[in-house]
N, C-alpha and C. Protein backbone atom coordinates (compact mmCIF):
# COMPACT_ATOMS: atom_id res chain seq x y z
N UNK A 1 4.33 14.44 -14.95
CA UNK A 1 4.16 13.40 -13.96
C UNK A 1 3.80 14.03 -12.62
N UNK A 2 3.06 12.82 -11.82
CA UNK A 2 2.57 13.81 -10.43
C UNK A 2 4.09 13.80 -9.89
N UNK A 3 3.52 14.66 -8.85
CA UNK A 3 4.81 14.50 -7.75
C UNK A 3 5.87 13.89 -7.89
N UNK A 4 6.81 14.05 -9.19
CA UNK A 4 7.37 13.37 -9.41
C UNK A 4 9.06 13.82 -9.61
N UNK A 5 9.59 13.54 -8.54
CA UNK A 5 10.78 14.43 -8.14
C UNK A 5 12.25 13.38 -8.37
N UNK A 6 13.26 13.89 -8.27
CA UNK A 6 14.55 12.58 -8.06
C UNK A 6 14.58 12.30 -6.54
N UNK A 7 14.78 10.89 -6.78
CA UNK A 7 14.21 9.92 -5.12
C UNK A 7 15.77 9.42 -4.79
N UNK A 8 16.25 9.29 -3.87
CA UNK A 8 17.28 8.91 -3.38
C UNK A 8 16.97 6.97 -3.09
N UNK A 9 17.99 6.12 -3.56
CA UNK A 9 17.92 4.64 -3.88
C UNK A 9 17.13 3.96 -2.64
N UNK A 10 17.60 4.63 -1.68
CA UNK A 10 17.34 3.81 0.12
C UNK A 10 15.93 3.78 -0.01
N UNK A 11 15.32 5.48 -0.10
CA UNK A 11 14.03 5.44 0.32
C UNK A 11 13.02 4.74 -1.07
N UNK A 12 13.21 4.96 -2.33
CA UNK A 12 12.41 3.99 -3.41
C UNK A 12 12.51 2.59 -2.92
N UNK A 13 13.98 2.12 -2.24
CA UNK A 13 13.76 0.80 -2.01
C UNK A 13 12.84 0.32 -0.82
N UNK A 14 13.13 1.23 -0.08
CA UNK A 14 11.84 0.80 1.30
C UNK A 14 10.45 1.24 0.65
N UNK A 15 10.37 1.71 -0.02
CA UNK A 15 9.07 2.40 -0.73
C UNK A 15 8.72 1.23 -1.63
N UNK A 16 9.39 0.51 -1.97
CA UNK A 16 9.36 -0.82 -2.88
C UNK A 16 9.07 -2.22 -2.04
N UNK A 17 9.75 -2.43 -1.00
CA UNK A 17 9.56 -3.30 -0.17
C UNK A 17 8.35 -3.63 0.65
N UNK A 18 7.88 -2.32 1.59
CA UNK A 18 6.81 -2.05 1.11
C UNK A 18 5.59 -2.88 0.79
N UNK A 19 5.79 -2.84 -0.13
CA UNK A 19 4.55 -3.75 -0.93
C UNK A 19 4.74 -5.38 -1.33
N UNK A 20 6.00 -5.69 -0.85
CA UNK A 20 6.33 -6.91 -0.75
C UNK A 20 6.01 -7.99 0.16
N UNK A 21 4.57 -8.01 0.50
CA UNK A 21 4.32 -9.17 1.55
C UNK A 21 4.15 -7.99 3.21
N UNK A 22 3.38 -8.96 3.83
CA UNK A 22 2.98 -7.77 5.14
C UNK A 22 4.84 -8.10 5.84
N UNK A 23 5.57 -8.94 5.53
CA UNK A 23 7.08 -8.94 6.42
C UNK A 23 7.60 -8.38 5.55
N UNK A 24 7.38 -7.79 4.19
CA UNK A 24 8.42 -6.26 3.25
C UNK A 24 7.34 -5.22 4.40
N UNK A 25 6.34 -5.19 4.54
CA UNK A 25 5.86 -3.89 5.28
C UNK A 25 6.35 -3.78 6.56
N UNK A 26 6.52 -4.45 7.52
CA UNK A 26 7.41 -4.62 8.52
C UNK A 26 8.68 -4.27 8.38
N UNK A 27 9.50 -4.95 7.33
CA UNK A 27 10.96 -4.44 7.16
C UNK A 27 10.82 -2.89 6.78
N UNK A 28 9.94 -2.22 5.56
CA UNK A 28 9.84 -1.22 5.50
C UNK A 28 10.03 -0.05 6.80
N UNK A 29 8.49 -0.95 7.23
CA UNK A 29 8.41 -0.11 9.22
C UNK A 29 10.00 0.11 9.45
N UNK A 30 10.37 -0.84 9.79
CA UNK A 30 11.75 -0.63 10.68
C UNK A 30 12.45 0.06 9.70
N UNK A 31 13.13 -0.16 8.42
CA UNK A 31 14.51 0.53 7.96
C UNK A 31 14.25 1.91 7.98
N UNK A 32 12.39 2.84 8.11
CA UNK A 32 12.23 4.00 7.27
C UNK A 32 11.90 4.70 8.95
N UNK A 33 12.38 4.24 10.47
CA UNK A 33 11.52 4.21 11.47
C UNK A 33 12.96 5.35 11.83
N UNK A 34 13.90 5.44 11.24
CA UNK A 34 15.40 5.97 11.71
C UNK A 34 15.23 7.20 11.09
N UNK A 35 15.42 7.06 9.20
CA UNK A 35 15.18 8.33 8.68
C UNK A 35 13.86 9.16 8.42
N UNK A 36 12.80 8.29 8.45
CA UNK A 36 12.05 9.12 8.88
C UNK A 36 11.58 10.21 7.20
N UNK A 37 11.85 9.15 6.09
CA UNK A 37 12.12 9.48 4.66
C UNK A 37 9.92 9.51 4.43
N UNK A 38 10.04 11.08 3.90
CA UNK A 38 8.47 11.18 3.70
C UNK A 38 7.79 10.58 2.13
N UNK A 39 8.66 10.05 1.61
CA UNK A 39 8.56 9.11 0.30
C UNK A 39 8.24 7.89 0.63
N UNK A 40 9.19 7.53 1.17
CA UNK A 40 9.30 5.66 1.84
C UNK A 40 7.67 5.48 2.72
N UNK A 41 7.41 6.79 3.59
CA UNK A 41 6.19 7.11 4.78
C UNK A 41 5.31 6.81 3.82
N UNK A 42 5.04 7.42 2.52
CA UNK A 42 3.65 8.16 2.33
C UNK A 42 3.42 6.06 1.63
N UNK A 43 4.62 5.76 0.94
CA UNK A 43 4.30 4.08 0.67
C UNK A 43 3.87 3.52 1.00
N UNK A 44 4.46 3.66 2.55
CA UNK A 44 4.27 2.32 3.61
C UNK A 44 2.95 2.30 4.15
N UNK A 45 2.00 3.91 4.26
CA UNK A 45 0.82 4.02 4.70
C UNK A 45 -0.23 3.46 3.14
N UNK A 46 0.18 3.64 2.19
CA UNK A 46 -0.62 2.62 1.09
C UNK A 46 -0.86 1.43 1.28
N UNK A 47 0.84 1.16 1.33
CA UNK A 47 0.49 -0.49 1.68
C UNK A 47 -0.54 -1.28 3.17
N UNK A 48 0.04 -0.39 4.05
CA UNK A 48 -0.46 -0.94 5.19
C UNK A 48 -2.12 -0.71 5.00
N UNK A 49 -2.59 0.58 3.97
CA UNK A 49 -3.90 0.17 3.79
C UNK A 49 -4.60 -0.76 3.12
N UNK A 50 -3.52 -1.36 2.16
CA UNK A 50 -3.77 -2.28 1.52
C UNK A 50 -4.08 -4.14 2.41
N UNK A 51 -3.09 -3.80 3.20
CA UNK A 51 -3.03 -5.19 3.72
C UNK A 51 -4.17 -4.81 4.86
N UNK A 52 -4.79 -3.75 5.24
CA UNK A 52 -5.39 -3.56 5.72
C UNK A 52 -7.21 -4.10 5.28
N UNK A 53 -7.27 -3.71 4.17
CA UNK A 53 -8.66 -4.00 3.14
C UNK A 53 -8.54 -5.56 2.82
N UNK A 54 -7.46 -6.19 2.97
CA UNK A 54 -7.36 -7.19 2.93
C UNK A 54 -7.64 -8.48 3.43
N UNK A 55 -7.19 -7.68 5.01
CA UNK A 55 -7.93 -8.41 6.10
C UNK A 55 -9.82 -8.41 6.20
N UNK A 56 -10.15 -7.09 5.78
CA UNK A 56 -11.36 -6.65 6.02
C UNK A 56 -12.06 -8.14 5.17
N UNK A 57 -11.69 -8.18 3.58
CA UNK A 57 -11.96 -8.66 2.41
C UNK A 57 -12.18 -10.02 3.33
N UNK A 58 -11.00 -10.64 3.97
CA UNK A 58 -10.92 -11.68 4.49
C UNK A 58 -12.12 -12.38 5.35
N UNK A 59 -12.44 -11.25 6.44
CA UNK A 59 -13.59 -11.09 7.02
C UNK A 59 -15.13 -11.53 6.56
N UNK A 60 -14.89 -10.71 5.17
CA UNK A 60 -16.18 -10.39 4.23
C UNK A 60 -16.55 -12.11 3.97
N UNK A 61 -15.30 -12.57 3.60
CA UNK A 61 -15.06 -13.80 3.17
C UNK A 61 -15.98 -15.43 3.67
N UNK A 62 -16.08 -14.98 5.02
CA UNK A 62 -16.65 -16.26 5.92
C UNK A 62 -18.04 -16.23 5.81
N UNK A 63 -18.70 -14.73 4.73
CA UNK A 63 -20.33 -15.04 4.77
C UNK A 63 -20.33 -16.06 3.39
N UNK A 64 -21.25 -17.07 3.61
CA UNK A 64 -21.74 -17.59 2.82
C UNK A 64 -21.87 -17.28 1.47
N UNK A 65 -21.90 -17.54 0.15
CA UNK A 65 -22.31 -17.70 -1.22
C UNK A 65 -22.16 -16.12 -1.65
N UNK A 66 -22.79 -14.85 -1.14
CA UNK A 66 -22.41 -13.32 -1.21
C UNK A 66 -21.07 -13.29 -1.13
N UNK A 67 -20.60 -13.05 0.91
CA UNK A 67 -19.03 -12.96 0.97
C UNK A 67 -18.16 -13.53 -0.06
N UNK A 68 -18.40 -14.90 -0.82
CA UNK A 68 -17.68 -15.25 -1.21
C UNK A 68 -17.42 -14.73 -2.50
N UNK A 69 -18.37 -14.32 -3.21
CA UNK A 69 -18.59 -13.61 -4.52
C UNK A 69 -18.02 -12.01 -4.36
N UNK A 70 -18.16 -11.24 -3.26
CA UNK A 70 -18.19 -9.80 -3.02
C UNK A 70 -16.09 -10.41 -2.73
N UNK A 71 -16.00 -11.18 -1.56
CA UNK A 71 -14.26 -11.47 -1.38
C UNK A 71 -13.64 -11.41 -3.00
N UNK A 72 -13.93 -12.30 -4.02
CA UNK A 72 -13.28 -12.56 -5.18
C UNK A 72 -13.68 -11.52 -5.97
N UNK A 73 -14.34 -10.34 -5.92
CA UNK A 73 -14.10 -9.60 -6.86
C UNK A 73 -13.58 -8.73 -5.70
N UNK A 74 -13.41 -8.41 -4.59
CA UNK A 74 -12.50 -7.46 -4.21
C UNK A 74 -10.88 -8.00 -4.73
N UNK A 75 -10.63 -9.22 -4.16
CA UNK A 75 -9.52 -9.67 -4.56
C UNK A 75 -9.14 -8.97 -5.38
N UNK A 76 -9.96 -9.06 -6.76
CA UNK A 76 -8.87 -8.49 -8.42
C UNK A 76 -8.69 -6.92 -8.07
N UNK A 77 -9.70 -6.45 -7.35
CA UNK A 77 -9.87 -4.91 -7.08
C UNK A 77 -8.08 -4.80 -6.75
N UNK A 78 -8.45 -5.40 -5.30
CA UNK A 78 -7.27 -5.30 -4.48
C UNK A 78 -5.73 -5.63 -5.15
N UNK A 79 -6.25 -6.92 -6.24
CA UNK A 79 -4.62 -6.94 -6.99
C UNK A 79 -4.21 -5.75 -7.85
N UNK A 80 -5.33 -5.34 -8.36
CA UNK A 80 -5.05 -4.16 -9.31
C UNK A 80 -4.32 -2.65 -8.44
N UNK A 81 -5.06 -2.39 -7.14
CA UNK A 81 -4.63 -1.47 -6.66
C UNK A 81 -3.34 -1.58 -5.99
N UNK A 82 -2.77 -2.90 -5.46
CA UNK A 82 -1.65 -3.27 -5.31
C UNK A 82 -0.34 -2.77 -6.25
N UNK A 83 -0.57 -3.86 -7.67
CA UNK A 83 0.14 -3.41 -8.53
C UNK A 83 0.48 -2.12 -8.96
N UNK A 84 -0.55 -1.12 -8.87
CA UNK A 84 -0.25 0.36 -9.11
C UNK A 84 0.73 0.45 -8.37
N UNK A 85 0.33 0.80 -6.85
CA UNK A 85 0.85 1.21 -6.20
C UNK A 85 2.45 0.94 -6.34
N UNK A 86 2.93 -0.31 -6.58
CA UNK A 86 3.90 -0.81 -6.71
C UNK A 86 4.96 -0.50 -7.90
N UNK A 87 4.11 0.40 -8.67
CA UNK A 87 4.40 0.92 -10.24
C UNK A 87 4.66 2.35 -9.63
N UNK A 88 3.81 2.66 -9.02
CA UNK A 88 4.31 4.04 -7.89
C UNK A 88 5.02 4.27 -7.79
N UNK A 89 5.84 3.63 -6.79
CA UNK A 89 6.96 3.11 -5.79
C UNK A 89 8.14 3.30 -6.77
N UNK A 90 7.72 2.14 -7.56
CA UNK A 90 9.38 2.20 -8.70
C UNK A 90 9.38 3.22 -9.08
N UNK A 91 8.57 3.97 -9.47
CA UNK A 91 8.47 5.41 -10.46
C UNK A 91 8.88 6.21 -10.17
N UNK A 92 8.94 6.30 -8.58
CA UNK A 92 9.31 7.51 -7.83
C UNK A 92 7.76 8.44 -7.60
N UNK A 93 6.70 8.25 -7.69
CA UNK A 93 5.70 8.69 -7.57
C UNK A 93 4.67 9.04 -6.26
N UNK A 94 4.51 9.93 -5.48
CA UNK A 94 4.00 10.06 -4.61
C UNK A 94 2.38 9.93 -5.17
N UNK A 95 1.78 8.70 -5.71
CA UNK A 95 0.21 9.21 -6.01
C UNK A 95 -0.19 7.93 -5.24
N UNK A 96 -1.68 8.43 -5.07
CA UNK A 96 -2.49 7.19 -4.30
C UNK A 96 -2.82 6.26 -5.04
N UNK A 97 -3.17 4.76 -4.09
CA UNK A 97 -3.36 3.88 -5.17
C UNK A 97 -4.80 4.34 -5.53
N UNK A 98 -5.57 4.23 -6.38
CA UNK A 98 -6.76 3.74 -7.04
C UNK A 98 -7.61 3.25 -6.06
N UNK A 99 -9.04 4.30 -5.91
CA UNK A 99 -9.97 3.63 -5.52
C UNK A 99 -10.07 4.45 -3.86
N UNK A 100 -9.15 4.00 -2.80
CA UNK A 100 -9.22 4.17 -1.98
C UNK A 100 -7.80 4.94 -1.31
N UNK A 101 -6.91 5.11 -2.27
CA UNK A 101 -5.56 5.59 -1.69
C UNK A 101 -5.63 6.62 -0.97
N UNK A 102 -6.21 7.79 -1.49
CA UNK A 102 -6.74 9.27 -0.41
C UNK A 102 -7.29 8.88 0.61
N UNK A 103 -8.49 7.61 0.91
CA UNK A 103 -8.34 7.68 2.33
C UNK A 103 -7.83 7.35 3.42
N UNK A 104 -6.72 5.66 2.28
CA UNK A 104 -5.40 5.81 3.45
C UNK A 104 -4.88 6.82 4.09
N UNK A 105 -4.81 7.53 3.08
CA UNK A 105 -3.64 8.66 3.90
C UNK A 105 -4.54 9.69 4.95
N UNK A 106 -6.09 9.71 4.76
CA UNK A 106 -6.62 10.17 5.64
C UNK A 106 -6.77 9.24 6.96
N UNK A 107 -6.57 7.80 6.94
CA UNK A 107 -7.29 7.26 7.73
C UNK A 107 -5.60 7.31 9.04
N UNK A 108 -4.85 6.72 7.79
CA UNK A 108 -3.25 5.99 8.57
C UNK A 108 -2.21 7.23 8.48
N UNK A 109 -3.19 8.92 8.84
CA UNK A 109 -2.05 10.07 8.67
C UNK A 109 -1.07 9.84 9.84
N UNK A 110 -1.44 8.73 11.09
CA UNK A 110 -0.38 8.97 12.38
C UNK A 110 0.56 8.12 12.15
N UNK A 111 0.42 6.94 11.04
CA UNK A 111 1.66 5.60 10.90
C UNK A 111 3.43 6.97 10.27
């Protein structure tokens, strides 16, 4: 398994939360803002790229008959890379999501 070490309960759970809605990424922010846990970190910068592409998707969304076709197949993209990630998380797994996870962590290395 990658990176795949014994995780202490706190940080899998903020690492889990996380991916629970952009207010689990918020709660994440705050509970992981104290310890400062580089498991719970490397999550929370997935997710936030996630909800990040999301918005973009959203964007994409308001062009006409294209946007709307290019939005709904990002969508499944985006559910699929979600769910990994979230399979991650439980696993104890430091890997990127699919697709674009390496450049979260290049883009969101200061979160």
């Amino acid at each position: 398994m990658e990176n795949e070490v014994t995780r202490d309960t706190q940080d899998k759970t903020i690492a889990i939360v996380a991916y629970l809605t952009i207010i689990g990424l918020v709660v994440a922010l705050v509970l992981n803002n104290e310890k400062r846990d580089l498991f719970a970190k490397y999550h929370i910068r997935q997710s936030l790229g996630l909800v990040l592409t999301s918005l973009a998707l959203s964007l994409i969304n308001v062009i006409p008959i294209l946007g709307w076709i290019v939005s709904m197949v990002g969508a499944f993209v985006l559910l699929y890379m979600w769910v990994m990630g979230l399979l991650n998380a439980i696993n104890g797994r430091e890997k990127p999501v699919p697709i674009l996870g390496e450049k979260y962590e290049e883009w969101l290395k200061s979160v």
